[in-house]
PDB file of N, CA and C in Angstrom:
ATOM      1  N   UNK A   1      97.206  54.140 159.375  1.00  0.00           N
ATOM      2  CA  UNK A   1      97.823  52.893 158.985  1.00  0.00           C
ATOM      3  C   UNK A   1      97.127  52.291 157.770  1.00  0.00           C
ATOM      4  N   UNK A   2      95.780  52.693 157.381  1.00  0.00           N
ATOM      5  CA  UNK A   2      95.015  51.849 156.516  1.00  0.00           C
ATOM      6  C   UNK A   2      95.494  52.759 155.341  1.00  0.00           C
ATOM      7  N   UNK A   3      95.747  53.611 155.142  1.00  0.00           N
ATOM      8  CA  UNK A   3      96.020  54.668 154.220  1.00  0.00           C
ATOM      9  C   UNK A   3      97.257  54.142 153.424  1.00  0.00           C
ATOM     10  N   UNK A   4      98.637  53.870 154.234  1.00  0.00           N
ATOM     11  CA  UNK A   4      99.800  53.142 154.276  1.00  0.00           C
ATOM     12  C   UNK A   4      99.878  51.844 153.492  1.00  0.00           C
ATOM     13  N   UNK A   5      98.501  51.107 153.912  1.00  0.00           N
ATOM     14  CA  UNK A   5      98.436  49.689 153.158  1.00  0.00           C
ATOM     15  C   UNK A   5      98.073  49.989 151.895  1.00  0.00           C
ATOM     16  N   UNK A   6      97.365  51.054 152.004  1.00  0.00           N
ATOM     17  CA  UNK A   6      96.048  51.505 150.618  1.00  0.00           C
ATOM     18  C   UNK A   6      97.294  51.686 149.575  1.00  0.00           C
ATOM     19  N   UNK A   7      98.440  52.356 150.567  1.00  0.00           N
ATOM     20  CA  UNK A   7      99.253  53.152 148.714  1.00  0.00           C
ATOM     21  C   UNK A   7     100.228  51.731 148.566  1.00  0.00           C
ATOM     22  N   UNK A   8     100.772  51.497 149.528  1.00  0.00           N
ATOM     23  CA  UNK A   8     101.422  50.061 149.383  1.00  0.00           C
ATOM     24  C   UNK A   8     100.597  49.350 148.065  1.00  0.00           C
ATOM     25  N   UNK A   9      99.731  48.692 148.219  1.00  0.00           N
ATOM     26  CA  UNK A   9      98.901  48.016 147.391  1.00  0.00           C
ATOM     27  C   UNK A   9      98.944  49.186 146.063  1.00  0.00           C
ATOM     28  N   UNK A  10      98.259  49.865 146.072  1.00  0.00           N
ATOM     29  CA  UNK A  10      97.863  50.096 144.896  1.00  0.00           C
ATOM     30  C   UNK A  10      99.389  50.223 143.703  1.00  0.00           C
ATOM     31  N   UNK A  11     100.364  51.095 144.979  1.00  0.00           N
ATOM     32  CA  UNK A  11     101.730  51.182 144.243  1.00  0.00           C
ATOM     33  C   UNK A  11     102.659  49.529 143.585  1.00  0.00           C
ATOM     34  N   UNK A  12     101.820  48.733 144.292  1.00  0.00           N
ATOM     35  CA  UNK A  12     102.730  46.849 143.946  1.00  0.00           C
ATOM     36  C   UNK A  12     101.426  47.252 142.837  1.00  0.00           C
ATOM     37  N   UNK A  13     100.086  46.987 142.449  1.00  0.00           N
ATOM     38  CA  UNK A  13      99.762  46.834 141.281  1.00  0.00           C
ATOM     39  C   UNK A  13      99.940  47.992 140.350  1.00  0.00           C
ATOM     40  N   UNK A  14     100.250  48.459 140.822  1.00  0.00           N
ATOM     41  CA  UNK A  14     100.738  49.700 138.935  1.00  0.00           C
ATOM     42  C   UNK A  14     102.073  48.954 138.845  1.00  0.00           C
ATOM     43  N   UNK A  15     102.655  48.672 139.466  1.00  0.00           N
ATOM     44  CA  UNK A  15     104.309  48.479 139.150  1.00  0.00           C
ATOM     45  C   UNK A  15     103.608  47.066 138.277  1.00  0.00           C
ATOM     46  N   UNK A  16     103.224  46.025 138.564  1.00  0.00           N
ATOM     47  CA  UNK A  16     102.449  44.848 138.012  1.00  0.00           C
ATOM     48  C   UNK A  16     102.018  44.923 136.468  1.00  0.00           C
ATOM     49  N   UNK A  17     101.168  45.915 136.771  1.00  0.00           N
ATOM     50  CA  UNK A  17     100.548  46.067 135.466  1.00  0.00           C
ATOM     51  C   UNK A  17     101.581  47.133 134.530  1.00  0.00           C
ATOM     52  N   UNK A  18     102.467  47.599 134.928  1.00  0.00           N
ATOM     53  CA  UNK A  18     103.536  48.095 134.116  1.00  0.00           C
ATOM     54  C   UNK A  18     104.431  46.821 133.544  1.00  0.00           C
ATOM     55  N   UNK A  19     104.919  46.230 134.232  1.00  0.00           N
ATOM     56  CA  UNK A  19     105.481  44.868 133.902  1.00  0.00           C
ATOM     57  C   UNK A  19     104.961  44.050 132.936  1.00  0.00           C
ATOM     58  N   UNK A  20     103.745  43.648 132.878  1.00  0.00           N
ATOM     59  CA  UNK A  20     102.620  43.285 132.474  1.00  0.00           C
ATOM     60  C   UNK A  20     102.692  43.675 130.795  1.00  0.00           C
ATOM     61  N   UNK A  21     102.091  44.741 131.013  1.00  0.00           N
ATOM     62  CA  UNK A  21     102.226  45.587 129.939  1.00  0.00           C
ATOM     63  C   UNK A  21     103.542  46.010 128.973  1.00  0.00           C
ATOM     64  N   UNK A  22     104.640  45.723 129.594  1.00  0.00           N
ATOM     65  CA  UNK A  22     105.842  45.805 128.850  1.00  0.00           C
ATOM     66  C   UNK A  22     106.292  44.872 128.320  1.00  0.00           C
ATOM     67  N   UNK A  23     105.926  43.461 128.915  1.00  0.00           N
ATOM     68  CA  UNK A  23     106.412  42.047 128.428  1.00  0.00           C
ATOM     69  C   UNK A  23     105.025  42.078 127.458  1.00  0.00           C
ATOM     70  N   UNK A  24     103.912  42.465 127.742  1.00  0.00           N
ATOM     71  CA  UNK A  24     102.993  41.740 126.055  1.00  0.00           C
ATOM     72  C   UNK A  24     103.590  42.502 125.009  1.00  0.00           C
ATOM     73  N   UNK A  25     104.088  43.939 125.416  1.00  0.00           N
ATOM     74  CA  UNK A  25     104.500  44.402 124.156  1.00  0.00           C
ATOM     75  C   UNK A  25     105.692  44.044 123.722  1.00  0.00           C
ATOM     76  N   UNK A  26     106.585  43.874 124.253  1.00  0.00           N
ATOM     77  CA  UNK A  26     107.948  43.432 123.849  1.00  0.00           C
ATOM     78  C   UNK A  26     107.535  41.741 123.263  1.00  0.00           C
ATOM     79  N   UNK A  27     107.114  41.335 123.941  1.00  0.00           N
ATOM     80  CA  UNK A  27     106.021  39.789 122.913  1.00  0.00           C
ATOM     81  C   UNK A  27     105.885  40.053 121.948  1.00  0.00           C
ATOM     82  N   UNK A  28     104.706  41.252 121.712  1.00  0.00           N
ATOM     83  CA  UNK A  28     104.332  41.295 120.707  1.00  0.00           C
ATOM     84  C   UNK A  28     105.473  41.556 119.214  1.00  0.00           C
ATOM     85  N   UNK A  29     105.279  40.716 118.259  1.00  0.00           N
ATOM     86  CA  UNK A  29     106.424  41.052 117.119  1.00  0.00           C
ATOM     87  C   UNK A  29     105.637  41.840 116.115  1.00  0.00           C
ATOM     88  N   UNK A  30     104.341  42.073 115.969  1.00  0.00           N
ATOM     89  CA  UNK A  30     103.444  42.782 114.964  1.00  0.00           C
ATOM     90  C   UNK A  30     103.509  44.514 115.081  1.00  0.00           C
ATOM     91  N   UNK A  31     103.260  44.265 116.507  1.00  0.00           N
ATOM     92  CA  UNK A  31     103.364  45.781 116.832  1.00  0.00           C
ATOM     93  C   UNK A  31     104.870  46.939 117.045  1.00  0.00           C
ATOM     94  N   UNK A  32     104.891  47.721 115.802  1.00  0.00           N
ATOM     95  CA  UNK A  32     105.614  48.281 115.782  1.00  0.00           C
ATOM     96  C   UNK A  32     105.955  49.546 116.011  1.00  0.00           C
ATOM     97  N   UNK A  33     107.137  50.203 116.480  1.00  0.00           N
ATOM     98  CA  UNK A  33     106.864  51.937 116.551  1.00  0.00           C
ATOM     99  C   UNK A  33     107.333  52.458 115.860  1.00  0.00           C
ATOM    100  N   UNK A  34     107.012  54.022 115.421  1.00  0.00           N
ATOM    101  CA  UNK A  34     107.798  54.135 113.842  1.00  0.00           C
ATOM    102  C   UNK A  34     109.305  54.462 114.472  1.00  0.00           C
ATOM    103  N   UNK A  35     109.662  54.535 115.307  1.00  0.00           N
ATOM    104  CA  UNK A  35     111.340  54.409 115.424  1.00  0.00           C
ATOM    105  C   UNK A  35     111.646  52.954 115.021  1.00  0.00           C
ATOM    106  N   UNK A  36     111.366  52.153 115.113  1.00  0.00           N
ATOM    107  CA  UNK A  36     111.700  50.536 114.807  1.00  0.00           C
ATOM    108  C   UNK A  36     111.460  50.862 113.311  1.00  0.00           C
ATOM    109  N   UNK A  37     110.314  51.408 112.927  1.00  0.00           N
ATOM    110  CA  UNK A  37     110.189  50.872 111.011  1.00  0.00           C
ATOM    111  C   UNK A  37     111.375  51.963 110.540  1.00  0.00           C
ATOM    112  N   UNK A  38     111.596  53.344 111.176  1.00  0.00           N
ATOM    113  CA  UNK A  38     112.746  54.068 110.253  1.00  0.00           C
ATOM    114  C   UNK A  38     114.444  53.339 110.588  1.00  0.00           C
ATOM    115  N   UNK A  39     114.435  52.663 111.474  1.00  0.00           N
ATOM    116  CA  UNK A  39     115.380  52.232 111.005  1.00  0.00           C
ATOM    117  C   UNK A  39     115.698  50.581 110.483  1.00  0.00           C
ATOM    118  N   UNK A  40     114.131  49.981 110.023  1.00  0.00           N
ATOM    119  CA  UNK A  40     114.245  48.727 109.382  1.00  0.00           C
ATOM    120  C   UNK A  40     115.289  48.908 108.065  1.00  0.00           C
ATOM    121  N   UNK A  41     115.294  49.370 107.696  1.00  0.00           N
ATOM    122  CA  UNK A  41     116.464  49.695 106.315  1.00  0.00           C
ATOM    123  C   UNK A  41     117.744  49.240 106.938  1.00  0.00           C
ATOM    124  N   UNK A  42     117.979  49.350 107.945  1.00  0.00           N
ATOM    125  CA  UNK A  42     119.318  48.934 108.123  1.00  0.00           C
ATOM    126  C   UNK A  42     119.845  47.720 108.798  1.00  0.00           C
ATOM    127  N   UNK A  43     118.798  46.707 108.723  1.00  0.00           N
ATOM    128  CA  UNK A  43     118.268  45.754 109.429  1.00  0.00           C
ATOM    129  C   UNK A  43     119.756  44.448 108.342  1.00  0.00           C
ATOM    130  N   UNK A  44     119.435  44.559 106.934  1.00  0.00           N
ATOM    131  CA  UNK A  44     120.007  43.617 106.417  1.00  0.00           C
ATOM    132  C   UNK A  44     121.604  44.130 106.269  1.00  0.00           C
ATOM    133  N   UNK A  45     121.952  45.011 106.303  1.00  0.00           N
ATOM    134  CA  UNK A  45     123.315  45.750 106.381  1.00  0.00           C
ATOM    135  C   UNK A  45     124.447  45.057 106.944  1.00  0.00           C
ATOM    136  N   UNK A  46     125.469  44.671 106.423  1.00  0.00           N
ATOM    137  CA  UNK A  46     126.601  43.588 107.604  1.00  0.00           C
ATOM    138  C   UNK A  46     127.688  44.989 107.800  1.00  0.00           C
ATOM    139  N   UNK A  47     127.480  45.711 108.900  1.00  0.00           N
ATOM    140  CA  UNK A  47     128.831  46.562 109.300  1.00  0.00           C
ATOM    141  C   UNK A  47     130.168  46.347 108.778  1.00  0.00           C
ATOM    142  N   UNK A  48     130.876  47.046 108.293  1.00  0.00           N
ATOM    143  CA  UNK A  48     132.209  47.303 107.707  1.00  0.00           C
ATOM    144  C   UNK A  48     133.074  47.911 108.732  1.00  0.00           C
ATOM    145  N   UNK A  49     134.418  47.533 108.894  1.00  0.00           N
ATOM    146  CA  UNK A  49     135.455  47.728 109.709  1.00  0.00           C
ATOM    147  C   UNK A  49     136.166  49.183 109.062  1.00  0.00           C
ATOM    148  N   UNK A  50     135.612  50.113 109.913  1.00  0.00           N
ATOM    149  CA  UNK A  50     136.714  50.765 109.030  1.00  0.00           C
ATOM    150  C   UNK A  50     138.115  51.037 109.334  1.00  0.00           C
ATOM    151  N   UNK A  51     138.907  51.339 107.947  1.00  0.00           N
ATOM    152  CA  UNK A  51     140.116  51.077 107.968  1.00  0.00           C
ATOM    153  C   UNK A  51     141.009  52.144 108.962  1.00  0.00           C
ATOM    154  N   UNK A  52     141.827  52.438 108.938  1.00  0.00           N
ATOM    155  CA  UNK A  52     142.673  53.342 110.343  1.00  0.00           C
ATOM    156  C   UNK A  52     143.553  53.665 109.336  1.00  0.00           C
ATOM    157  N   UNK A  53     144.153  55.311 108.921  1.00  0.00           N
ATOM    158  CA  UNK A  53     145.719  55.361 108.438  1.00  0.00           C
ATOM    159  C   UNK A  53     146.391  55.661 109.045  1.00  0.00           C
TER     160      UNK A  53
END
């Protein structure tokens, strides 16, 4: 039974500190990944409708 509590617990704090860890980074606005900088180029772009014949 103590074994049971042991993974219980430890499994609620990884899930925690995953959470944790995903909201400072998604916070964070400095830190970037290079998938975000290759497609900063297309950041100012206003989409075009295209036409149908």
């Amino acid at each position: 039974m103590k074994v049971l509590l042991l993974t219980v617990f430890l499994s609620l704090l990884l899930a925690a500190l995953f959470l944790l860890f995903f909201l400072l980074e998604r916070r964070g606005k400095t830190l970037t990944s290079p998938e975000q900088d290759a497609l900063r180029p297309f950041d100012n772009e206003t989409p075009i409708a295209a036409s149908r014949k």
